[in-house]
PDB file of N, CA and C in Angstrom:
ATOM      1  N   UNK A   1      -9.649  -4.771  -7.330  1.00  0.00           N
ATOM      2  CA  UNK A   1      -8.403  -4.451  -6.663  1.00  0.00           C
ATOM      3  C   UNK A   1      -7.655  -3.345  -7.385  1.00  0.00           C
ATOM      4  N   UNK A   2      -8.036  -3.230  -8.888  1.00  0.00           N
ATOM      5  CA  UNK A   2      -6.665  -1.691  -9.321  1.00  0.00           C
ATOM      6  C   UNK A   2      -7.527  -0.861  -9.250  1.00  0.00           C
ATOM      7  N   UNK A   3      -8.414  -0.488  -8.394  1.00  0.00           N
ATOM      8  CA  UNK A   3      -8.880   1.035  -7.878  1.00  0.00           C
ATOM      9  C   UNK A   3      -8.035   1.301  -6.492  1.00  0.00           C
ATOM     10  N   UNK A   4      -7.498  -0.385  -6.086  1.00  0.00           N
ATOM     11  CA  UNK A   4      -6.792   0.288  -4.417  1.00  0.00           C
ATOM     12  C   UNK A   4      -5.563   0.522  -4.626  1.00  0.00           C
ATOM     13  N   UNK A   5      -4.994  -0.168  -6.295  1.00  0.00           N
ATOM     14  CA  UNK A   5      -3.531   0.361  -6.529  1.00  0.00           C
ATOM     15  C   UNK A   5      -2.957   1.373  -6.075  1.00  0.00           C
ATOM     16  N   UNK A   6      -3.469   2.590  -6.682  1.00  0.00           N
ATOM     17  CA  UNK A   6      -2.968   3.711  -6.195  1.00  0.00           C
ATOM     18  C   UNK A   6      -3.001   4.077  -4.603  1.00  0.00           C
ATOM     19  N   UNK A   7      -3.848   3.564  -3.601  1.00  0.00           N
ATOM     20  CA  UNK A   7      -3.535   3.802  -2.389  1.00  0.00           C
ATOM     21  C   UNK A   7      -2.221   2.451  -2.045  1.00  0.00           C
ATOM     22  N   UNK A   8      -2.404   2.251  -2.068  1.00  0.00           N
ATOM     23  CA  UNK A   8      -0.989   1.288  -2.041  1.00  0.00           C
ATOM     24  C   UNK A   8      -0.200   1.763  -2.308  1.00  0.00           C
ATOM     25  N   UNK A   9       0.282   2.261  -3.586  1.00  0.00           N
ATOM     26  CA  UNK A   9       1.369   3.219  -3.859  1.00  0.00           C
ATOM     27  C   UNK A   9       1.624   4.277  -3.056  1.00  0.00           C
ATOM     28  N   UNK A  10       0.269   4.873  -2.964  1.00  0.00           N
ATOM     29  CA  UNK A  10       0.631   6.145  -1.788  1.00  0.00           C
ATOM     30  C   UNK A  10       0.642   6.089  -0.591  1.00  0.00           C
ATOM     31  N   UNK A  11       0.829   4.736   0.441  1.00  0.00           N
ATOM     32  CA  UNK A  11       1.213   4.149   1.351  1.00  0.00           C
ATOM     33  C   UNK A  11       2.635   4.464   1.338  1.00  0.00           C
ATOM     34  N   UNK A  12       3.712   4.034   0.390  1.00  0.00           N
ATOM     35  CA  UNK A  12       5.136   4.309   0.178  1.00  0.00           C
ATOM     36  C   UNK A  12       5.340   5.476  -0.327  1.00  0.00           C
ATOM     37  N   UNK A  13       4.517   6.449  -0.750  1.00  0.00           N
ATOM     38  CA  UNK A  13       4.821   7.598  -1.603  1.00  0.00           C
ATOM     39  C   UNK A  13       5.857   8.256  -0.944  1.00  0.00           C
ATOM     40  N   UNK A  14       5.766   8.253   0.261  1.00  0.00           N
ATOM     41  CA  UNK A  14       7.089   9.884   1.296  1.00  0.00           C
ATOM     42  C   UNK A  14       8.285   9.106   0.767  1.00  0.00           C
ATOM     43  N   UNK A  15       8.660   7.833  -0.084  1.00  0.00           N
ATOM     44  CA  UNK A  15       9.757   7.166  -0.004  1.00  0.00           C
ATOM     45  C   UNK A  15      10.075   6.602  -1.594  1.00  0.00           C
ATOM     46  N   UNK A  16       8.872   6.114  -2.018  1.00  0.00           N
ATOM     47  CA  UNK A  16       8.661   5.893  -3.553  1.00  0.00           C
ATOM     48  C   UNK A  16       7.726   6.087  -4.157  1.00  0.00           C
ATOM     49  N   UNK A  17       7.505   6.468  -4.917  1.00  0.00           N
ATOM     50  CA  UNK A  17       6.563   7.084  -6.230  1.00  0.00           C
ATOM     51  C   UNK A  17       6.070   6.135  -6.919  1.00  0.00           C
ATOM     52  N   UNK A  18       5.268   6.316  -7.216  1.00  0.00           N
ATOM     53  CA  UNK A  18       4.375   5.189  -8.301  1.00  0.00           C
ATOM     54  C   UNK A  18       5.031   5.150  -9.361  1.00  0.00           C
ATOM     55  N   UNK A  19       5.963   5.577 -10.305  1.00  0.00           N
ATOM     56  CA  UNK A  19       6.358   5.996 -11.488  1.00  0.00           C
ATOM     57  C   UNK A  19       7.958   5.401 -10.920  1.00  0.00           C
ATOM     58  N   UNK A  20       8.449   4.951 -10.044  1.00  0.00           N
ATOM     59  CA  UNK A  20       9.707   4.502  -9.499  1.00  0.00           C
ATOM     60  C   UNK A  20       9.168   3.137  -9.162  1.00  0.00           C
ATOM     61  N   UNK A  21       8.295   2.254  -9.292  1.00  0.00           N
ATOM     62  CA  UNK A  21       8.326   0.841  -9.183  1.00  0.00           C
ATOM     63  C   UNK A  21       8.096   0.320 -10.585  1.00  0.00           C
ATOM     64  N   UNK A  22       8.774  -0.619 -10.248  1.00  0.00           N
ATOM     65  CA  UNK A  22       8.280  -1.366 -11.515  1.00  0.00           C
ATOM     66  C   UNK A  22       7.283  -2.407 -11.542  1.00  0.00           C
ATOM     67  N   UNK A  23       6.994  -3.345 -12.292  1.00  0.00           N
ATOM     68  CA  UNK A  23       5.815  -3.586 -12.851  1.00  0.00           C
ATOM     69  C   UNK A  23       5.835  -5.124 -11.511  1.00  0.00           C
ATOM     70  N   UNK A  24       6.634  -5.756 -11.720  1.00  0.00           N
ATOM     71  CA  UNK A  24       6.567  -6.755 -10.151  1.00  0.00           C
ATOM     72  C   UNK A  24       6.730  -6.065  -9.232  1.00  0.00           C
ATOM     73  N   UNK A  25       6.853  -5.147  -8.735  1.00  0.00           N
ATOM     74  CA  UNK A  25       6.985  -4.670  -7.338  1.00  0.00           C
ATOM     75  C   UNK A  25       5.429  -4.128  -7.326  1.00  0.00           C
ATOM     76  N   UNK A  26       4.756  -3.512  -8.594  1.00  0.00           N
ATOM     77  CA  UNK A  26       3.395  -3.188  -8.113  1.00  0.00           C
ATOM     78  C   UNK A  26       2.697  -4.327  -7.632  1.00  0.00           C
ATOM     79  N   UNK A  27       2.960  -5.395  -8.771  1.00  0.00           N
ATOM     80  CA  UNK A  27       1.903  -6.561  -8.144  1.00  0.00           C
ATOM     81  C   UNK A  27       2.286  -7.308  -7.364  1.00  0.00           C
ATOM     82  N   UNK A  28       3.378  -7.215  -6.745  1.00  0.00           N
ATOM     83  CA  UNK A  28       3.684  -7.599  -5.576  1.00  0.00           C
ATOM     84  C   UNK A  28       3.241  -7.007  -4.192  1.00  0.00           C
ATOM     85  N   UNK A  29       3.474  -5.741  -4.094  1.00  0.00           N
ATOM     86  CA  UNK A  29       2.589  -4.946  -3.627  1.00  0.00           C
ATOM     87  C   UNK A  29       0.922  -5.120  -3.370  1.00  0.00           C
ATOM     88  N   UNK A  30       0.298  -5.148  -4.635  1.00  0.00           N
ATOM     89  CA  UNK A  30      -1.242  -5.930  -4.583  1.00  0.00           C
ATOM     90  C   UNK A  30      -1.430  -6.915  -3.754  1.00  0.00           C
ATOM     91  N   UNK A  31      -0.646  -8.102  -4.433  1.00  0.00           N
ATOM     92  CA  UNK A  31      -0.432  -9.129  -3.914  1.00  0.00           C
ATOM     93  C   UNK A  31      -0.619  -8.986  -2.586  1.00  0.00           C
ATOM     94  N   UNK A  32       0.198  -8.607  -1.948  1.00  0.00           N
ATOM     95  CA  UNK A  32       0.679  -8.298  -0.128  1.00  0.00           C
ATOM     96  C   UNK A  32      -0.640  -7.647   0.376  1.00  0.00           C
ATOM     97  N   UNK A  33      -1.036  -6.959  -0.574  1.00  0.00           N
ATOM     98  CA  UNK A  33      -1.452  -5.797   0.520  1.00  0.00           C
ATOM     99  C   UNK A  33      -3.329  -6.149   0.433  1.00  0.00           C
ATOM    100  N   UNK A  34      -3.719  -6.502  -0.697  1.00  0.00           N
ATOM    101  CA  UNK A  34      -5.277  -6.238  -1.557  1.00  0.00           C
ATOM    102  C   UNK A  34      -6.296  -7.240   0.387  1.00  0.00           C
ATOM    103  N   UNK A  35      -5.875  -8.343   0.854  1.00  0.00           N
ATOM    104  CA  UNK A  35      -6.772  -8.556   1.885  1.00  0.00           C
ATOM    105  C   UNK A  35      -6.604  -7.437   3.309  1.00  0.00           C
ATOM    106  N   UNK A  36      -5.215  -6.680   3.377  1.00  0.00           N
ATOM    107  CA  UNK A  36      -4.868  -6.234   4.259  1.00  0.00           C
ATOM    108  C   UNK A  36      -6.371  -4.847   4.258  1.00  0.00           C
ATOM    109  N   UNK A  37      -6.300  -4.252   3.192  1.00  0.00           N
ATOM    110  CA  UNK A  37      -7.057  -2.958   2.744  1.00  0.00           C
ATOM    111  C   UNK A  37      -8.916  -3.377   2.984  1.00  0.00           C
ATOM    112  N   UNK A  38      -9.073  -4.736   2.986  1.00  0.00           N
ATOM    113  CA  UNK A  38     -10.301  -5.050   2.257  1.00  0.00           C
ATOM    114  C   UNK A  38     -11.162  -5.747   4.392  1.00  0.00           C
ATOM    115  N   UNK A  39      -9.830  -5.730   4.598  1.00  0.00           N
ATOM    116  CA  UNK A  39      -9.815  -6.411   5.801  1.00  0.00           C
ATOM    117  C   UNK A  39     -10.152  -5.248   6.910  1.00  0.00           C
ATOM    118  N   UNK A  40      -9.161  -4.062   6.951  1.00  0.00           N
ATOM    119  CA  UNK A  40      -9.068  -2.688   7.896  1.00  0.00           C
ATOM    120  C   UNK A  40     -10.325  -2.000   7.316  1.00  0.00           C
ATOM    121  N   UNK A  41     -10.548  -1.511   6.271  1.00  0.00           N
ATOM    122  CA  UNK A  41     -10.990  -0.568   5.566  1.00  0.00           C
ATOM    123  C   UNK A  41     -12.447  -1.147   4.816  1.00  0.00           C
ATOM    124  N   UNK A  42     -13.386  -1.680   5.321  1.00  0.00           N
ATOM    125  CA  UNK A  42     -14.541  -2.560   4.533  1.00  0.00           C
ATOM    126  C   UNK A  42     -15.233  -1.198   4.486  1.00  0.00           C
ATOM    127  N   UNK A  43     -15.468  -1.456   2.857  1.00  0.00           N
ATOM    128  CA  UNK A  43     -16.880   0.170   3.100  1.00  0.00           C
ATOM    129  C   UNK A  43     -16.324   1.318   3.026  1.00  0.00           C
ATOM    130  N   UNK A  44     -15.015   1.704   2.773  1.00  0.00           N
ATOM    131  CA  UNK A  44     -14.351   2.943   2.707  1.00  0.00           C
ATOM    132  C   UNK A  44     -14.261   3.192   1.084  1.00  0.00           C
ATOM    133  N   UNK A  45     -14.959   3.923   0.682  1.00  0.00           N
ATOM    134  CA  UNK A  45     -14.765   4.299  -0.692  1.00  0.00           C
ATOM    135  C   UNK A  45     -13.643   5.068  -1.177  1.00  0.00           C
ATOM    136  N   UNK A  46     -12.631   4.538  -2.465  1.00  0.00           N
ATOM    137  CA  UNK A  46     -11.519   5.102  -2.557  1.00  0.00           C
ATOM    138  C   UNK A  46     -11.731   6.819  -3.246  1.00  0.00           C
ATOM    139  N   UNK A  47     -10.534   7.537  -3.058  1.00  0.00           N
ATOM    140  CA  UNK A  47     -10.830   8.925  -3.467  1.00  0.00           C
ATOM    141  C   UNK A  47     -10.657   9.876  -2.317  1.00  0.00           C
ATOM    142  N   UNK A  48     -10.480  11.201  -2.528  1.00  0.00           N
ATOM    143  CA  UNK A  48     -10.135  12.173  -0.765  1.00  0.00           C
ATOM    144  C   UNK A  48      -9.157  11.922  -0.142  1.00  0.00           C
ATOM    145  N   UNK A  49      -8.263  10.588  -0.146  1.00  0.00           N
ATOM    146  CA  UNK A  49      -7.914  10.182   0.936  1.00  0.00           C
ATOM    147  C   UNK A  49      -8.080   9.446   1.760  1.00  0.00           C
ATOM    148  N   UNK A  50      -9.496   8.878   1.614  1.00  0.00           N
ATOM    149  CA  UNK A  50      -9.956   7.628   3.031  1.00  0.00           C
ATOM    150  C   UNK A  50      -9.226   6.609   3.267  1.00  0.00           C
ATOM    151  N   UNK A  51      -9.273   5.586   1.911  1.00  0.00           N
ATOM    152  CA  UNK A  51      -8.407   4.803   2.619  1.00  0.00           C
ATOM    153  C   UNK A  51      -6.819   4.829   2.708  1.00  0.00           C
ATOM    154  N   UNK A  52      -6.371   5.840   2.532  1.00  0.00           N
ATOM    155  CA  UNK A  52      -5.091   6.376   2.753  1.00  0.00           C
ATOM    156  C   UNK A  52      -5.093   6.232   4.310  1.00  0.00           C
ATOM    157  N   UNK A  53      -5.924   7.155   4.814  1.00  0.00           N
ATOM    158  CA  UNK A  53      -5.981   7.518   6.198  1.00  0.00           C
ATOM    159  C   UNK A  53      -6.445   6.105   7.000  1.00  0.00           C
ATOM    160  N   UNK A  54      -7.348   5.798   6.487  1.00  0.00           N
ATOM    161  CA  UNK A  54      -7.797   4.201   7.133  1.00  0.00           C
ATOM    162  C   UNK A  54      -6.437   3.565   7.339  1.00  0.00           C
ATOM    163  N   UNK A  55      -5.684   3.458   6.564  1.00  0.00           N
ATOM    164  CA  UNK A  55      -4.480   2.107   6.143  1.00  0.00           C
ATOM    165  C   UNK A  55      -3.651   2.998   7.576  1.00  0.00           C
ATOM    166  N   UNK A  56      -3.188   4.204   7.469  1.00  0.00           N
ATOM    167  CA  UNK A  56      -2.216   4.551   8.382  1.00  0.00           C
ATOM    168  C   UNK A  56      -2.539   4.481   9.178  1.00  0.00           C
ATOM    169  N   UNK A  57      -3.774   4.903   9.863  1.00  0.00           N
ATOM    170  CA  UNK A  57      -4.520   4.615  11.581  1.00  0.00           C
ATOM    171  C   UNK A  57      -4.679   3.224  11.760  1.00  0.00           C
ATOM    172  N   UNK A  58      -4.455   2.324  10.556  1.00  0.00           N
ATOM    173  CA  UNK A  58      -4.261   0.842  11.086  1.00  0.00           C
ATOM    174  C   UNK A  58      -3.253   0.770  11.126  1.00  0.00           C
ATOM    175  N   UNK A  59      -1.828   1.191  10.531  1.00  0.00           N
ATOM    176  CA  UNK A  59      -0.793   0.448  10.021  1.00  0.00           C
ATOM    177  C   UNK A  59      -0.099  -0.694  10.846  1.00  0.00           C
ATOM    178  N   UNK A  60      -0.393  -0.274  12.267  1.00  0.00           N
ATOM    179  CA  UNK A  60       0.343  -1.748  13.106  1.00  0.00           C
ATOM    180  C   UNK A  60      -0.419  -3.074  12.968  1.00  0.00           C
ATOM    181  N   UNK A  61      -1.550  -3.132  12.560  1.00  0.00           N
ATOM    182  CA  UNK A  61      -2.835  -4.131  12.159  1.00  0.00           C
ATOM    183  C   UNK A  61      -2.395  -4.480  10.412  1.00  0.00           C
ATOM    184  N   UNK A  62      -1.570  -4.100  10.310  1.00  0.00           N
ATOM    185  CA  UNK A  62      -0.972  -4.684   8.499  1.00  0.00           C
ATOM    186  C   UNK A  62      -0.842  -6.000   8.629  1.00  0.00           C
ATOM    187  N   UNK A  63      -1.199  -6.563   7.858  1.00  0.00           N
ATOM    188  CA  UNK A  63      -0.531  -7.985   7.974  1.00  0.00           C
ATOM    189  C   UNK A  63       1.080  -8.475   7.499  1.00  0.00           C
ATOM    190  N   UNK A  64       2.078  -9.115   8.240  1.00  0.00           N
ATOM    191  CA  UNK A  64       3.209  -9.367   7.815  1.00  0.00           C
ATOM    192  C   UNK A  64       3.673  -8.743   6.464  1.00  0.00           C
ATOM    193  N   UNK A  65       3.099 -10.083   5.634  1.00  0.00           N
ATOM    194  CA  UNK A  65       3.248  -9.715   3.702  1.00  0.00           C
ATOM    195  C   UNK A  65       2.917  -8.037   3.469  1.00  0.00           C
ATOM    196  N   UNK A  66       2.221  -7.387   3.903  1.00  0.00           N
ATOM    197  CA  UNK A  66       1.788  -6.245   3.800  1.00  0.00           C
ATOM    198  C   UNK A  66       2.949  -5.144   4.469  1.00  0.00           C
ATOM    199  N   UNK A  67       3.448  -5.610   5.376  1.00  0.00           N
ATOM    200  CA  UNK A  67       3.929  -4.286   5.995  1.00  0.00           C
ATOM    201  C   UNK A  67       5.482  -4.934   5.556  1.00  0.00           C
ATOM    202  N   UNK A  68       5.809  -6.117   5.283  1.00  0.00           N
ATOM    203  CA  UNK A  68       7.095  -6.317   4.637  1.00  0.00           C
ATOM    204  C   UNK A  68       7.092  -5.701   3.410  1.00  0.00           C
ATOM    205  N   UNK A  69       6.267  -6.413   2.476  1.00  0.00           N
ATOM    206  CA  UNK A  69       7.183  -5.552   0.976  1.00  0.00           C
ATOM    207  C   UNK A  69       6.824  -4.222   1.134  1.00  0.00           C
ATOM    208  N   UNK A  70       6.073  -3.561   2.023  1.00  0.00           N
ATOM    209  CA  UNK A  70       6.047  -2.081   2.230  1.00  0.00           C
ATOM    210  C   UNK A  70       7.538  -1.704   2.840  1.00  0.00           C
ATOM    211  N   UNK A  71       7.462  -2.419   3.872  1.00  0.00           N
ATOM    212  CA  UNK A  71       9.107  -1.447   4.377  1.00  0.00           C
ATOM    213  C   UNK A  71      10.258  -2.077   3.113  1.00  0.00           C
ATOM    214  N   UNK A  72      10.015  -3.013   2.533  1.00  0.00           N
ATOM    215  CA  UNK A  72      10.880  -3.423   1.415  1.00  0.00           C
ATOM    216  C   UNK A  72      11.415  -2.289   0.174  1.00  0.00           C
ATOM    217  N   UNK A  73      10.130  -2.061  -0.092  1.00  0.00           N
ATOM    218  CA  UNK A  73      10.328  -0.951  -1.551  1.00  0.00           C
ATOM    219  C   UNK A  73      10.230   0.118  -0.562  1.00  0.00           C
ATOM    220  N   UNK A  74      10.375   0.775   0.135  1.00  0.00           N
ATOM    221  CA  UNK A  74      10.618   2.242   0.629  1.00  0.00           C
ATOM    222  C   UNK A  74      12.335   1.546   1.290  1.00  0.00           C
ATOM    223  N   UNK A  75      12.414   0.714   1.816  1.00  0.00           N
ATOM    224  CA  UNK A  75      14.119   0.447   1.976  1.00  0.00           C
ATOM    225  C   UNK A  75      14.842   0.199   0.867  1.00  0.00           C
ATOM    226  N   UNK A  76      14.597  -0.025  -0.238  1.00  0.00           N
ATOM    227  CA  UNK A  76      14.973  -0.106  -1.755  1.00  0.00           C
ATOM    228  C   UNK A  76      15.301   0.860  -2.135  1.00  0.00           C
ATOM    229  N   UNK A  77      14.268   2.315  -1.887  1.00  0.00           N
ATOM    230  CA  UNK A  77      14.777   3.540  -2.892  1.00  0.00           C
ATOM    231  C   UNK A  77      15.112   4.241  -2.067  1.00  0.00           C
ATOM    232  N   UNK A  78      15.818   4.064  -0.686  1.00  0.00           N
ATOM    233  CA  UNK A  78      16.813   4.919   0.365  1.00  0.00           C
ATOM    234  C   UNK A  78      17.632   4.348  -0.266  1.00  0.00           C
ATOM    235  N   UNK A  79      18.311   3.492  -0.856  1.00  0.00           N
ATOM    236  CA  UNK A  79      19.452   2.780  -1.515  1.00  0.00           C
ATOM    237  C   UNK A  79      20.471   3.686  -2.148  1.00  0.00           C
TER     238      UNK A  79
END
């Protein structure tokens, strides 16, 4: 799962930065998100962009936990 960290992060990036969460909000983040990625995206090797692009051409297919603490920490650092 911390090879998909960073796409996770860059899911929220237009709003928060990897270097602007802190250390529970990443693994909270994981948390939420690690079946959502593994679920849309089977077989997408990280790197380029793929599953960046995978996650957004799913994003209405997020699961709850997933697309909550996502709109959570990007509604956090509009604050």
């Amino acid at each position: 799962m911390q090879k998909y960290l960073p796409l996770l992060l860059a899911l929220v990036a237009t709003s928060v930065s990897a270097q602007e969460l802190s250390l529970s909000q990443k693994l909270q983040l994981r948390a939420d998100c690690k079946a959502d990625i593994s679920r849309l995206c089977p077989g997408i090797a990280p790197g380029g962009g793929r599953l960046i692009q995978c996650i957004k051409t799913q994003k209405d297919q997020l699961s709850t936990p997933c697309a909550t603490t996502i709109a959570k920490l990007v509604a956090s650092r509009k604050q």
